[in-house]
Protein backbone atom coordinates (compact mmCIF):
# COMPACT_ATOMS: atom_id res chain seq x y z
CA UNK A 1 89.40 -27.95 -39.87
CA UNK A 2 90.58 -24.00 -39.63
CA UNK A 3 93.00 -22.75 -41.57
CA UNK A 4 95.70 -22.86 -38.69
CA UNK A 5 94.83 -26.08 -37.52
CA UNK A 6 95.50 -27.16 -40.89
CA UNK A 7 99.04 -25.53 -40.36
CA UNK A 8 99.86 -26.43 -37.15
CA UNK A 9 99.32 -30.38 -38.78
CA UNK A 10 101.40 -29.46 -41.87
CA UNK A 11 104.18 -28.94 -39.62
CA UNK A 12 103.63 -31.77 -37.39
CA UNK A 13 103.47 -33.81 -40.36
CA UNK A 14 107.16 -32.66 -41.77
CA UNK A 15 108.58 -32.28 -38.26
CA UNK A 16 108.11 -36.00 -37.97
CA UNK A 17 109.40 -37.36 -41.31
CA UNK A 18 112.85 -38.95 -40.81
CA UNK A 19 115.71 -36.85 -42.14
CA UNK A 20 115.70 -38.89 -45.37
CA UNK A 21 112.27 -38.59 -46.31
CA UNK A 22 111.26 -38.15 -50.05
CA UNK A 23 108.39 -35.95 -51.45
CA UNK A 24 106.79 -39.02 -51.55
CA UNK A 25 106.85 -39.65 -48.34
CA UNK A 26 105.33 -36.13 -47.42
CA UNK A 27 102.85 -36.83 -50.53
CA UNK A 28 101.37 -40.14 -48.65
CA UNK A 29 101.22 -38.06 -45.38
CA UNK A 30 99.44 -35.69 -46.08
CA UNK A 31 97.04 -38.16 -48.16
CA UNK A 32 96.48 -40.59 -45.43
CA UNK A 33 95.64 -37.53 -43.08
CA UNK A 34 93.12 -36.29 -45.83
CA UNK A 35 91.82 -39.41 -45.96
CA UNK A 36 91.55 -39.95 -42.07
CA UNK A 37 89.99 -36.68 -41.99
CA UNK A 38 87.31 -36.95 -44.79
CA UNK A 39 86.07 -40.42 -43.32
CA UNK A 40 85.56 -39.00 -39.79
CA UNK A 41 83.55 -35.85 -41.27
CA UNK A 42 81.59 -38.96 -42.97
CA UNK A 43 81.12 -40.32 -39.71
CA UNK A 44 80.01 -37.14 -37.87
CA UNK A 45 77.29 -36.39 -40.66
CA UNK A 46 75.85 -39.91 -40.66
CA UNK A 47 77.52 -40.84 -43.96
CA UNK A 48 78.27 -44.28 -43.27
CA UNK A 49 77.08 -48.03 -44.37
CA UNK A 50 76.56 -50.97 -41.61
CA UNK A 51 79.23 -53.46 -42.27
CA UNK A 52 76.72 -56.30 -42.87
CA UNK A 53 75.87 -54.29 -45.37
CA UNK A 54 78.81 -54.07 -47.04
CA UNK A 55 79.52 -57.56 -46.44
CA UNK A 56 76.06 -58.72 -48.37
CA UNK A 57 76.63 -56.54 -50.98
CA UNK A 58 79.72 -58.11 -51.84
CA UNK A 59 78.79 -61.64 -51.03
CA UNK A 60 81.41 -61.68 -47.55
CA UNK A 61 81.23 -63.64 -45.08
CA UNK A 62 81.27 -62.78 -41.55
């Protein structure tokens, strides 16, 4: 993500907290977006794991 882009979301982000909102709130924001935006760099590269996979590592069923 460019350097403005990253802006132009920063602001989006605080523009839609409520008028309450806590630090917090902008903290968990901005981590979910980071989050959302890590795992979908993940997922363009080929960095992921097939669920059954996952599932038969951990001994899940479907």
């Amino acid at each position: 993500m460019q350097t403005t882009d990253i802006k132009q979301v920063a602001h989006r982000l605080i523009e839609d907290l409520s008028e309450n909102a806590t630090w917090d709130d902008l903290m968990y924001k901005i981590y979910v977006r980071q989050v959302i935006e890590a795992g979908l760099e993940d997922s363009r590269t080929g960095r992921t794991v097939d669920v059954k996979e996952v599932r038969a590592k951990f001994g899940l069923s479907k």
